[in-house]
PDB file of N, CA and C in Angstrom:
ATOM      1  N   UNK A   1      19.049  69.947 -53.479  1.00  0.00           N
ATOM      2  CA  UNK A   1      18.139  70.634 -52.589  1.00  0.00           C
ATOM      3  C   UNK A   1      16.773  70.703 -53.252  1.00  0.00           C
ATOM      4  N   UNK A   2      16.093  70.145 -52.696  1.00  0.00           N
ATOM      5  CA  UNK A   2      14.283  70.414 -53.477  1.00  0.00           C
ATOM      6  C   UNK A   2      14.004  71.813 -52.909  1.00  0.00           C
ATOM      7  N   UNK A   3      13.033  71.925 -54.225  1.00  0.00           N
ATOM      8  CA  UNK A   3      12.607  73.656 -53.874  1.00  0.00           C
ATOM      9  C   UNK A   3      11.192  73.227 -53.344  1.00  0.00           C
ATOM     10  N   UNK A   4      10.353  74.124 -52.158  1.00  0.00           N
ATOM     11  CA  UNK A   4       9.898  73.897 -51.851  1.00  0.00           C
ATOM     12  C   UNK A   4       8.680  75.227 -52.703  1.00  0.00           C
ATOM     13  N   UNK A   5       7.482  74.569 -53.135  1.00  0.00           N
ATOM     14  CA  UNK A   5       6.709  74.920 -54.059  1.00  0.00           C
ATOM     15  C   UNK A   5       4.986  75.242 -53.624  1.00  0.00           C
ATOM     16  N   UNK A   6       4.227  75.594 -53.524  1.00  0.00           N
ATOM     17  CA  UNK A   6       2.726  75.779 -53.352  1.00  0.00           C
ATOM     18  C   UNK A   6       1.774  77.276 -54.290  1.00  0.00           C
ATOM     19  N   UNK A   7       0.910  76.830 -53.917  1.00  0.00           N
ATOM     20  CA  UNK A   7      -0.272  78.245 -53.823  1.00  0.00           C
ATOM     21  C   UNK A   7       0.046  79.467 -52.746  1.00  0.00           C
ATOM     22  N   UNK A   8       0.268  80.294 -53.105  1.00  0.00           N
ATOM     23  CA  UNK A   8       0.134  81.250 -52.230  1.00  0.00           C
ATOM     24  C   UNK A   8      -0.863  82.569 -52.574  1.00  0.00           C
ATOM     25  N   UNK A   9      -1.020  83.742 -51.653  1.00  0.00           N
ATOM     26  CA  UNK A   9      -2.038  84.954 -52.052  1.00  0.00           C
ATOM     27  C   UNK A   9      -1.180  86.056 -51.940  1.00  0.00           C
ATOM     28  N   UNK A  10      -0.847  87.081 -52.954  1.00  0.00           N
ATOM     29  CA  UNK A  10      -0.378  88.634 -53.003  1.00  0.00           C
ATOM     30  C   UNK A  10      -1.373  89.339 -52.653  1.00  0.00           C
ATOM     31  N   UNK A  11      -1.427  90.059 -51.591  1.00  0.00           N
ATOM     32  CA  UNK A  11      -2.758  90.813 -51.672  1.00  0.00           C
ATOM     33  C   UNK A  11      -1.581  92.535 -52.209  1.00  0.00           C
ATOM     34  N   UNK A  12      -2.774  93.398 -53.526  1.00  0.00           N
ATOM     35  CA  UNK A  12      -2.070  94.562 -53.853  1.00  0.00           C
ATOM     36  C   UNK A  12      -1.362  94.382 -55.100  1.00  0.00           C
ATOM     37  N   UNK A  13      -1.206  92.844 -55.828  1.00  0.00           N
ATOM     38  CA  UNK A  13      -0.198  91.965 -56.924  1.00  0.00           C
ATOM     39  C   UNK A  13      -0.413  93.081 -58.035  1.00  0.00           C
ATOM     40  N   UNK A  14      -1.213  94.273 -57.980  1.00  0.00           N
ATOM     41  CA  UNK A  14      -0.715  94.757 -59.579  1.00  0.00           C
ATOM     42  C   UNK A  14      -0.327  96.228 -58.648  1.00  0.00           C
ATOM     43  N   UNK A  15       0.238  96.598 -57.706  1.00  0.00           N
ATOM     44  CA  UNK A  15       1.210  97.430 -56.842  1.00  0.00           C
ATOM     45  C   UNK A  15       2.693  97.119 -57.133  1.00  0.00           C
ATOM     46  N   UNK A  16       3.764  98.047 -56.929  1.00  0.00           N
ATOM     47  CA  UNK A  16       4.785  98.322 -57.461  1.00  0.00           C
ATOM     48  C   UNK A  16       5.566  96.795 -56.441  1.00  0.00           C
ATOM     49  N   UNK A  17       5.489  96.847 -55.892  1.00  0.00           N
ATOM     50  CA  UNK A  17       6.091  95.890 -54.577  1.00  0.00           C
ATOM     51  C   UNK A  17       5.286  94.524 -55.211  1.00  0.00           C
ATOM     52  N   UNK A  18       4.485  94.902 -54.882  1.00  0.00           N
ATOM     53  CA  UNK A  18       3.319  93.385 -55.165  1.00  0.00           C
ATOM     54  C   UNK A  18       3.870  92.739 -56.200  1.00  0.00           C
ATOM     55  N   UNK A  19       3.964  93.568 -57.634  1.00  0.00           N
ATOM     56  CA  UNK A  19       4.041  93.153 -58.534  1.00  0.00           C
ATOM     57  C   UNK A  19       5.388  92.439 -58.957  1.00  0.00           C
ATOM     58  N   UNK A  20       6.814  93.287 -58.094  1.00  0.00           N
ATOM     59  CA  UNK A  20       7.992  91.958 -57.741  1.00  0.00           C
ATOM     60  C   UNK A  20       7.824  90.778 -57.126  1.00  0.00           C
ATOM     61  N   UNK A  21       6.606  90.995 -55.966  1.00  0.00           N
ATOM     62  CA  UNK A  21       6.504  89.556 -55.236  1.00  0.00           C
ATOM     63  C   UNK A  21       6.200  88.964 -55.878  1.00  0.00           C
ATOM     64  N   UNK A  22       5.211  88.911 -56.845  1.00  0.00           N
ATOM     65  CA  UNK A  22       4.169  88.340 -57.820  1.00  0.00           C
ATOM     66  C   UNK A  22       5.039  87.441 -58.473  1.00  0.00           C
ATOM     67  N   UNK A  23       6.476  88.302 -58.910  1.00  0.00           N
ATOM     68  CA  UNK A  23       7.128  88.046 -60.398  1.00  0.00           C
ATOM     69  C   UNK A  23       8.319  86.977 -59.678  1.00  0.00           C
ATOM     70  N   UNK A  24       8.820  87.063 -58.527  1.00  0.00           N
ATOM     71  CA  UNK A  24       9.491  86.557 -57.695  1.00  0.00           C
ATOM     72  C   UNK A  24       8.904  85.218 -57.727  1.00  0.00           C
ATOM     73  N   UNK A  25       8.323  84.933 -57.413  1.00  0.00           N
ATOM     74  CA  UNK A  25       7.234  83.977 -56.722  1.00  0.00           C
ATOM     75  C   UNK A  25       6.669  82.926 -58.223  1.00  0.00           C
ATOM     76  N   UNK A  26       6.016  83.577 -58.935  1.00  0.00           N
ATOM     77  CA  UNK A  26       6.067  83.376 -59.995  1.00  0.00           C
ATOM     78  C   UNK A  26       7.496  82.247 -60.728  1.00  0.00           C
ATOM     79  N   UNK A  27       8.996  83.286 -60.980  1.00  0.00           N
ATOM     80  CA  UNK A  27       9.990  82.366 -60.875  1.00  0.00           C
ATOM     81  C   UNK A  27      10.472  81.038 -60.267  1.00  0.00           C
ATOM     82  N   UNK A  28       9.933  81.165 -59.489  1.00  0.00           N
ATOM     83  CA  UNK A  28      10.362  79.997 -58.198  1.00  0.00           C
ATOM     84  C   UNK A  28       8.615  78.804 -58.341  1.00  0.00           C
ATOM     85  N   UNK A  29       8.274  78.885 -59.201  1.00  0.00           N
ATOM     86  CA  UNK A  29       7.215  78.017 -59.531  1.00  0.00           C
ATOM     87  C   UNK A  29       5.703  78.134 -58.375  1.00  0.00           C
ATOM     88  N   UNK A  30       6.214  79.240 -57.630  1.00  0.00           N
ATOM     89  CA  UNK A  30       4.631  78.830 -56.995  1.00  0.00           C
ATOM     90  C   UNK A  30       3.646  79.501 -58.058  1.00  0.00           C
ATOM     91  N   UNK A  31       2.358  79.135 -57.378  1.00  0.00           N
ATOM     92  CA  UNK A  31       0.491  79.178 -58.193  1.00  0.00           C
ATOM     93  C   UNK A  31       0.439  80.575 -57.053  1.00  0.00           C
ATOM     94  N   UNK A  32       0.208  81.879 -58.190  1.00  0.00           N
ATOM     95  CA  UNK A  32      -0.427  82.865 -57.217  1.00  0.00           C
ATOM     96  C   UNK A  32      -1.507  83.159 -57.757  1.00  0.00           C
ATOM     97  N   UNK A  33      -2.374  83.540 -56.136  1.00  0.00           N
ATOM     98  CA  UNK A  33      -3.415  84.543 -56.058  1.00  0.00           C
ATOM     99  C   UNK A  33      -3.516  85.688 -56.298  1.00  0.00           C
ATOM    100  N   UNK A  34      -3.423  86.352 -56.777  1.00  0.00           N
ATOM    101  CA  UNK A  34      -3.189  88.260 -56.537  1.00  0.00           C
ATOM    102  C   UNK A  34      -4.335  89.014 -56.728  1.00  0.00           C
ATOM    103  N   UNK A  35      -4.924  89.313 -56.045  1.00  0.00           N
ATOM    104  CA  UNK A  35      -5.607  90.635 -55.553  1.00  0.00           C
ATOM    105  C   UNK A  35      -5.466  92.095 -56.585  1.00  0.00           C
ATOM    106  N   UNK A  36      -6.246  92.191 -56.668  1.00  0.00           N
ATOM    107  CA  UNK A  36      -6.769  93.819 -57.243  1.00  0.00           C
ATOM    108  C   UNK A  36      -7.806  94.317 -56.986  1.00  0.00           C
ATOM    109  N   UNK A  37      -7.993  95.762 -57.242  1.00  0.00           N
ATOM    110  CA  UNK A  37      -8.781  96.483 -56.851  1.00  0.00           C
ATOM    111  C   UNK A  37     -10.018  96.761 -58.015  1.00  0.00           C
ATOM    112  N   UNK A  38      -9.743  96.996 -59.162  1.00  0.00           N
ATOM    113  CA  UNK A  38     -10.110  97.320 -60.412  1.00  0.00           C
ATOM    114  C   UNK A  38     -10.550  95.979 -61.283  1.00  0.00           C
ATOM    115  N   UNK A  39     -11.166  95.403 -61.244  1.00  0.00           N
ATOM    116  CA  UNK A  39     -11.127  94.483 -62.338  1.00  0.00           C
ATOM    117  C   UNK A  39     -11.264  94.924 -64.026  1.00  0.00           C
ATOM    118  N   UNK A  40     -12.421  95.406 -63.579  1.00  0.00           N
ATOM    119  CA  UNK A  40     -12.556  96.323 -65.085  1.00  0.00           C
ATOM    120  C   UNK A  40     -11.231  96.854 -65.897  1.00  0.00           C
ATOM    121  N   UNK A  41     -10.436  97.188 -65.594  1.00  0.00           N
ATOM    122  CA  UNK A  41      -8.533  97.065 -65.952  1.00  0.00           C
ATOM    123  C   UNK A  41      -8.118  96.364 -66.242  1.00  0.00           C
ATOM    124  N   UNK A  42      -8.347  95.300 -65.680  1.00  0.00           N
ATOM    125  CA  UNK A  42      -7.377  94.076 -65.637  1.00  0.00           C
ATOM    126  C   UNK A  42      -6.398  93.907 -67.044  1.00  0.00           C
ATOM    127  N   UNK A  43      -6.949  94.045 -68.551  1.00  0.00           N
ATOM    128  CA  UNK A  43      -6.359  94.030 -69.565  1.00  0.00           C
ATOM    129  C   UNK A  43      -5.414  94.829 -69.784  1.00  0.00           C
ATOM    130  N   UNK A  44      -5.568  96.430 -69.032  1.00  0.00           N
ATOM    131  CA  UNK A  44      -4.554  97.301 -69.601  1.00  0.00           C
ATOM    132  C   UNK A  44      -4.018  97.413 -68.263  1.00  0.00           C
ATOM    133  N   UNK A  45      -4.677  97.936 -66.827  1.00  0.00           N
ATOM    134  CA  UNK A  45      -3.623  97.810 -65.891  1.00  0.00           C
ATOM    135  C   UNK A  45      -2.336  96.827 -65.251  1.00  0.00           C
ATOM    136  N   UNK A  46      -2.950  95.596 -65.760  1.00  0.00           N
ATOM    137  CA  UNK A  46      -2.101  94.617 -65.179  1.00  0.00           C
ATOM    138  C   UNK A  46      -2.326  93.985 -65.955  1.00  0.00           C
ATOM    139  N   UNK A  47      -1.454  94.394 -67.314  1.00  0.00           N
ATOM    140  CA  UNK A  47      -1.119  93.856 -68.760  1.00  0.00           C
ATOM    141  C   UNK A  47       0.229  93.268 -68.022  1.00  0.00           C
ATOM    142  N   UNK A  48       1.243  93.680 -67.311  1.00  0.00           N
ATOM    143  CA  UNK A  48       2.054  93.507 -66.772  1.00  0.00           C
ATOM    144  C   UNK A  48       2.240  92.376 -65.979  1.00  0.00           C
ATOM    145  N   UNK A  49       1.350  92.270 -65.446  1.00  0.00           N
ATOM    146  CA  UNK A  49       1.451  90.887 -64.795  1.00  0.00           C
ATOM    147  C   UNK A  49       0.920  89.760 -65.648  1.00  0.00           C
ATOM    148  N   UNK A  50       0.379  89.856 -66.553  1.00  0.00           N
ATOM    149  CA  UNK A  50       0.048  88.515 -67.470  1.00  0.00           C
ATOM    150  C   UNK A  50       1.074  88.071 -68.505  1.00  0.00           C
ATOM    151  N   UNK A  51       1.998  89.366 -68.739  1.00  0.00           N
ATOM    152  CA  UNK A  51       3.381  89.278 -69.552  1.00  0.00           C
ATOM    153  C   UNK A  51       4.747  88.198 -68.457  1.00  0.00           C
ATOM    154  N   UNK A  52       4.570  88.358 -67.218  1.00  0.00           N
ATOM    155  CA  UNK A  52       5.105  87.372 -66.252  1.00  0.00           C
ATOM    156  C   UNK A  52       5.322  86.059 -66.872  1.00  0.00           C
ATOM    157  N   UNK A  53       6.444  85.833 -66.777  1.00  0.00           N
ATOM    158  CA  UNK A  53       6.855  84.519 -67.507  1.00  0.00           C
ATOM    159  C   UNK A  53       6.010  83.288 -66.696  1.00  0.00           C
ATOM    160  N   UNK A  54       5.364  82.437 -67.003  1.00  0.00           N
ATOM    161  CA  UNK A  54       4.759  81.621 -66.327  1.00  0.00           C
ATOM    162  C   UNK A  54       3.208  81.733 -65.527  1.00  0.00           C
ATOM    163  N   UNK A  55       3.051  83.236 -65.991  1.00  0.00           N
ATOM    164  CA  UNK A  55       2.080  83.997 -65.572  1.00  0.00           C
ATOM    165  C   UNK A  55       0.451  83.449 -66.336  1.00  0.00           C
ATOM    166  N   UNK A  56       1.031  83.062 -67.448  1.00  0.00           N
ATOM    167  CA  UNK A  56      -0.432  82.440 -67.779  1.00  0.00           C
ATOM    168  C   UNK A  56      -0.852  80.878 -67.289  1.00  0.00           C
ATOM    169  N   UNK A  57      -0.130  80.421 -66.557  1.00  0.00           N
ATOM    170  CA  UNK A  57      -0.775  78.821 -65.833  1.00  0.00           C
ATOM    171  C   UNK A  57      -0.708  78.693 -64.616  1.00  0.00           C
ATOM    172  N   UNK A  58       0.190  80.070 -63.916  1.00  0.00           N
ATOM    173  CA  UNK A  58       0.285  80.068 -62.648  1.00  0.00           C
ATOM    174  C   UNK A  58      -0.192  81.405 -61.616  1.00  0.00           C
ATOM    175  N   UNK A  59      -1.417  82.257 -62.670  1.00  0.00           N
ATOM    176  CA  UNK A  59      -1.339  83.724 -61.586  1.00  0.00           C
ATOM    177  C   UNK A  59      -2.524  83.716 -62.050  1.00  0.00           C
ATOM    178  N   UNK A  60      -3.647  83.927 -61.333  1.00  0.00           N
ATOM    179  CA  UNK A  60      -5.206  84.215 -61.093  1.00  0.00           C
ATOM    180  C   UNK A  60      -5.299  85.301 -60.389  1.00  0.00           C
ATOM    181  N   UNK A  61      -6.218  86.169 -61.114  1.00  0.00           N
ATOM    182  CA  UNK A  61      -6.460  87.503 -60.011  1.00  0.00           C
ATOM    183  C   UNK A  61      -7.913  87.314 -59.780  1.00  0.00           C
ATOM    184  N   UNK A  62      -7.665  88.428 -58.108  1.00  0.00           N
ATOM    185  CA  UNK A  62      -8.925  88.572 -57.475  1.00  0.00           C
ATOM    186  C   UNK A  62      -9.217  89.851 -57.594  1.00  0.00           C
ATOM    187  N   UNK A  63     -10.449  90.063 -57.368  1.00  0.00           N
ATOM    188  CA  UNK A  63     -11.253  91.183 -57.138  1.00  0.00           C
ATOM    189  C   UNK A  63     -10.953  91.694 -55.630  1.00  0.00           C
ATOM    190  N   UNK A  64     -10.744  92.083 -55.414  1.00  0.00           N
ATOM    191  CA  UNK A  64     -10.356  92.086 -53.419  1.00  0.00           C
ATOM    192  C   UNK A  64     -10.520  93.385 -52.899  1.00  0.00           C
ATOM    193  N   UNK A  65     -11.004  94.032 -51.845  1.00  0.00           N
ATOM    194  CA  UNK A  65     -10.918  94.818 -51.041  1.00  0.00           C
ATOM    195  C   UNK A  65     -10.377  94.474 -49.557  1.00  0.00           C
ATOM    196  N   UNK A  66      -8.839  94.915 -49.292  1.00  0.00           N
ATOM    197  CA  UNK A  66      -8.633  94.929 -48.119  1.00  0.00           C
ATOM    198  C   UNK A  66      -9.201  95.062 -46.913  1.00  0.00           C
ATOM    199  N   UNK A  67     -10.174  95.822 -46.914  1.00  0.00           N
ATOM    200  CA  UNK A  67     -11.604  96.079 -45.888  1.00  0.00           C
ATOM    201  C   UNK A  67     -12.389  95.503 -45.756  1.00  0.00           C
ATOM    202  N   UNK A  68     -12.511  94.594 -46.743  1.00  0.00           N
ATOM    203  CA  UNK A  68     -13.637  93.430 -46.792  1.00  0.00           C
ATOM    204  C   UNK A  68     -13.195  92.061 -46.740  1.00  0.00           C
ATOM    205  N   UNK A  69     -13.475  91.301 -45.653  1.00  0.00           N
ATOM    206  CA  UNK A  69     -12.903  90.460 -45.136  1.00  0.00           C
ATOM    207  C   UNK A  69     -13.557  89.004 -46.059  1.00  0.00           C
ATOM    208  N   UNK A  70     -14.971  88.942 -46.808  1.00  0.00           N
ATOM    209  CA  UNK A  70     -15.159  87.959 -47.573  1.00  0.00           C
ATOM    210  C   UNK A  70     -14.872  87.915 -49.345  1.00  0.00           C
ATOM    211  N   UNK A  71     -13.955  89.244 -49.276  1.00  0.00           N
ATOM    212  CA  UNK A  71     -13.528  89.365 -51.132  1.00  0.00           C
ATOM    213  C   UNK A  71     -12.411  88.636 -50.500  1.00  0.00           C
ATOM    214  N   UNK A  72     -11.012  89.159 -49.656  1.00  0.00           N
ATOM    215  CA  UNK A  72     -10.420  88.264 -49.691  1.00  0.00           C
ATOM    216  C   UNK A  72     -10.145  87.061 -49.101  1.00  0.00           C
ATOM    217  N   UNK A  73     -11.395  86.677 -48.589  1.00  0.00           N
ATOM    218  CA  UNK A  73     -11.116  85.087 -48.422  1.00  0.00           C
ATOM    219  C   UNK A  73     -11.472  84.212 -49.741  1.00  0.00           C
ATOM    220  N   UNK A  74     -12.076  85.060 -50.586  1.00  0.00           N
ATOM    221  CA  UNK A  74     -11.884  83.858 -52.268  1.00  0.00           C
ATOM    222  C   UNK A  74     -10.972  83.759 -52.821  1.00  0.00           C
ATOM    223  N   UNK A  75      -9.536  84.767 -52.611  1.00  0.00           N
ATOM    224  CA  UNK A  75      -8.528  84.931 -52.723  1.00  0.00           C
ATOM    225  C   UNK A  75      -7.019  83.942 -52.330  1.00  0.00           C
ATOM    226  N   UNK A  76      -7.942  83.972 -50.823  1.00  0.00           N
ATOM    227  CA  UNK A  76      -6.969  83.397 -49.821  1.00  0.00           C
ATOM    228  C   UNK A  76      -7.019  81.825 -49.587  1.00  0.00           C
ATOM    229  N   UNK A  77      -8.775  81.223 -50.037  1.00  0.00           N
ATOM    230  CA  UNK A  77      -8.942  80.133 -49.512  1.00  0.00           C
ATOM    231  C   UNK A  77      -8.027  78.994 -50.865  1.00  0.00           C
ATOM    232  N   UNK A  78      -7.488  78.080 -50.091  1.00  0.00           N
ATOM    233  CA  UNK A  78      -6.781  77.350 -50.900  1.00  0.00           C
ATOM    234  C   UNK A  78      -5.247  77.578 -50.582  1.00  0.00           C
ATOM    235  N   UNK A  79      -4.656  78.857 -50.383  1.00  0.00           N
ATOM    236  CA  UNK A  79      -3.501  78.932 -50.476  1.00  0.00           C
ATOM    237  C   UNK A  79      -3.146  78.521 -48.595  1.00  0.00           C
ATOM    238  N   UNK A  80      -1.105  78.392 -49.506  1.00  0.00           N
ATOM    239  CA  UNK A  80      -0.405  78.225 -47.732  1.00  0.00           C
ATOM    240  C   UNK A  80       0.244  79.442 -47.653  1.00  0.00           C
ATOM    241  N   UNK A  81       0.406  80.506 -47.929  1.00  0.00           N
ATOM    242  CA  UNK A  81       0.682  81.510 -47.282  1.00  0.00           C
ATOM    243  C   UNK A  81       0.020  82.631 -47.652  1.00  0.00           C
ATOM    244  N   UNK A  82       0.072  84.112 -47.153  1.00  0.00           N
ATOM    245  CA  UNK A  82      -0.357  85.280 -47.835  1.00  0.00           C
ATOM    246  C   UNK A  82       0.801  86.224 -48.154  1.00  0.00           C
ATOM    247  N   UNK A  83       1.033  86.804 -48.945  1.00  0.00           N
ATOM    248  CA  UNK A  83       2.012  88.041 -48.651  1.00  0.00           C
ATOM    249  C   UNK A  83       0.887  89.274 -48.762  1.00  0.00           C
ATOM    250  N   UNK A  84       1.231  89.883 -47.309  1.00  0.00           N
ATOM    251  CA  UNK A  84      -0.401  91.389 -47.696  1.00  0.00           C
ATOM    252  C   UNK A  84       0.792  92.282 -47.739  1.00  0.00           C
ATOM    253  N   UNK A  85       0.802  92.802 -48.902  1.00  0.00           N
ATOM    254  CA  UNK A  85       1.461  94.134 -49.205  1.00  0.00           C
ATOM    255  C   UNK A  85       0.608  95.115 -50.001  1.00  0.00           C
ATOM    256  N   UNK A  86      -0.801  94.748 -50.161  1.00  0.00           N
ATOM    257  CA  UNK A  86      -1.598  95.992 -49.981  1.00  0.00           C
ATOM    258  C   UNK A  86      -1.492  97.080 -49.086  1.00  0.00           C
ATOM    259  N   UNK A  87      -2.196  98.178 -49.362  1.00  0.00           N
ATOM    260  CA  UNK A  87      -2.559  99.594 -48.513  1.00  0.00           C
ATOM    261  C   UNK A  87      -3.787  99.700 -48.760  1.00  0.00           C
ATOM    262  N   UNK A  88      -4.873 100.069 -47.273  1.00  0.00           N
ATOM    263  CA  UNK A  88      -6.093 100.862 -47.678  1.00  0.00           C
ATOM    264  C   UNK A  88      -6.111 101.479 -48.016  1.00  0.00           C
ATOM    265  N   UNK A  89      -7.136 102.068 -49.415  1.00  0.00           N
ATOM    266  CA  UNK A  89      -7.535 103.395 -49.965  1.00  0.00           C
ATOM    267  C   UNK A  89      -8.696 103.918 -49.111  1.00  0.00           C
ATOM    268  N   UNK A  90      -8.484 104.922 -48.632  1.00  0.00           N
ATOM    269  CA  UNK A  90      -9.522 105.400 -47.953  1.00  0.00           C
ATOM    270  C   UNK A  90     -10.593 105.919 -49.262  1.00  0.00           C
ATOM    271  N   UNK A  91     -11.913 105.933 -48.857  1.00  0.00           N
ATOM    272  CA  UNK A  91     -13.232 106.054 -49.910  1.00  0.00           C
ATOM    273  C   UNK A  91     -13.420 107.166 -49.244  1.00  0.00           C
ATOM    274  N   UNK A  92     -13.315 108.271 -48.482  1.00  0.00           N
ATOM    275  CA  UNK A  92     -13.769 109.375 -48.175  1.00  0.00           C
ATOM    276  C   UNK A  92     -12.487 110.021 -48.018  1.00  0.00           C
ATOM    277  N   UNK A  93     -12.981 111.213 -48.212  1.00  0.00           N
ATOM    278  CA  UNK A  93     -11.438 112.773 -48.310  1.00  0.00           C
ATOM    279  C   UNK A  93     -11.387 112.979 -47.364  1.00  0.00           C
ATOM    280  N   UNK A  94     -10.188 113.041 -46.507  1.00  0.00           N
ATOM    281  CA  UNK A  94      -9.451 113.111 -45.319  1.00  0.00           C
ATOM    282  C   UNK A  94      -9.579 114.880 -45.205  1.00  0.00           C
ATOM    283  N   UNK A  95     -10.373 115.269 -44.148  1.00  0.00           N
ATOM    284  CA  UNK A  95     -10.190 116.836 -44.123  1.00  0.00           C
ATOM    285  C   UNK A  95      -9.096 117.292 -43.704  1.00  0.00           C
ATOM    286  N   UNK A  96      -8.508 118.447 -44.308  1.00  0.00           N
ATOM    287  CA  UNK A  96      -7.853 119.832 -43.995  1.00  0.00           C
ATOM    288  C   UNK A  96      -7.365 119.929 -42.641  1.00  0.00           C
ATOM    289  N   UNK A  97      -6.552 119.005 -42.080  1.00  0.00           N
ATOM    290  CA  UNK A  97      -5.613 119.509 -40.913  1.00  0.00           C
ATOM    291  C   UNK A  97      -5.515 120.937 -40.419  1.00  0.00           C
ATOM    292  N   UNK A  98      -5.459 121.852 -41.818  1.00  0.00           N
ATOM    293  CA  UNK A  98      -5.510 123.218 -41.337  1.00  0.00           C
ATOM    294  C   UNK A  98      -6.439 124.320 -41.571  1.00  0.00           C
ATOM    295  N   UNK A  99      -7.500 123.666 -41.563  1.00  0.00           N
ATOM    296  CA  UNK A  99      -8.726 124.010 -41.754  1.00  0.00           C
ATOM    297  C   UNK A  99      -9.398 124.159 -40.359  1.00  0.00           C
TER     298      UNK A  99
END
């Protein structure tokens, strides 16, 4: 049976979920994209994902905001699929329901 192999995009890849897809995906030889929020981290937050076996010739991260539709298309362009298992962070405090 040939395994069937490509580029794909994690959007969220240093997220608890993400970061199985990442590692999943990873195993099975595809080239990922993955998305983050933080770059400035990147060394200590998603130390984790560069420890990924195969992770250093096959996982590139992005800078990405889910809300912003041209961070992740530098993300996205190139690949054949996406997995979006990001969540928006909302940038403003949600008021007091009981207020």
């Amino acid at each position: 049976m040939t395994q069937v192999t490509g580029k794909v995009c994690v959007t969220g890849a240093g997220g608890y979920l993400g970061s199985w897809v990442v590692k999943h995906l990873l195993s099975n030889n595809y080239t990922v994209h993955g998305t983050v929020r933080q770059p400035g981290s990147w060394d200590a937050k998603y130390a984790h994902l560069n420890q990924l076996e195969r992770a250093s010739h096959n996982l590139q991260l992005f800078k990405a905001d889910v809300l912003d539709y041209d961070s992740l298309c530098s993300a996205i362009t190139g690949c054949t699929g996406v997995f979006h298992v990001a969540s928006p962070v909302p940038s403003t405090v949600v008021p007091n329901p009981q207020a």
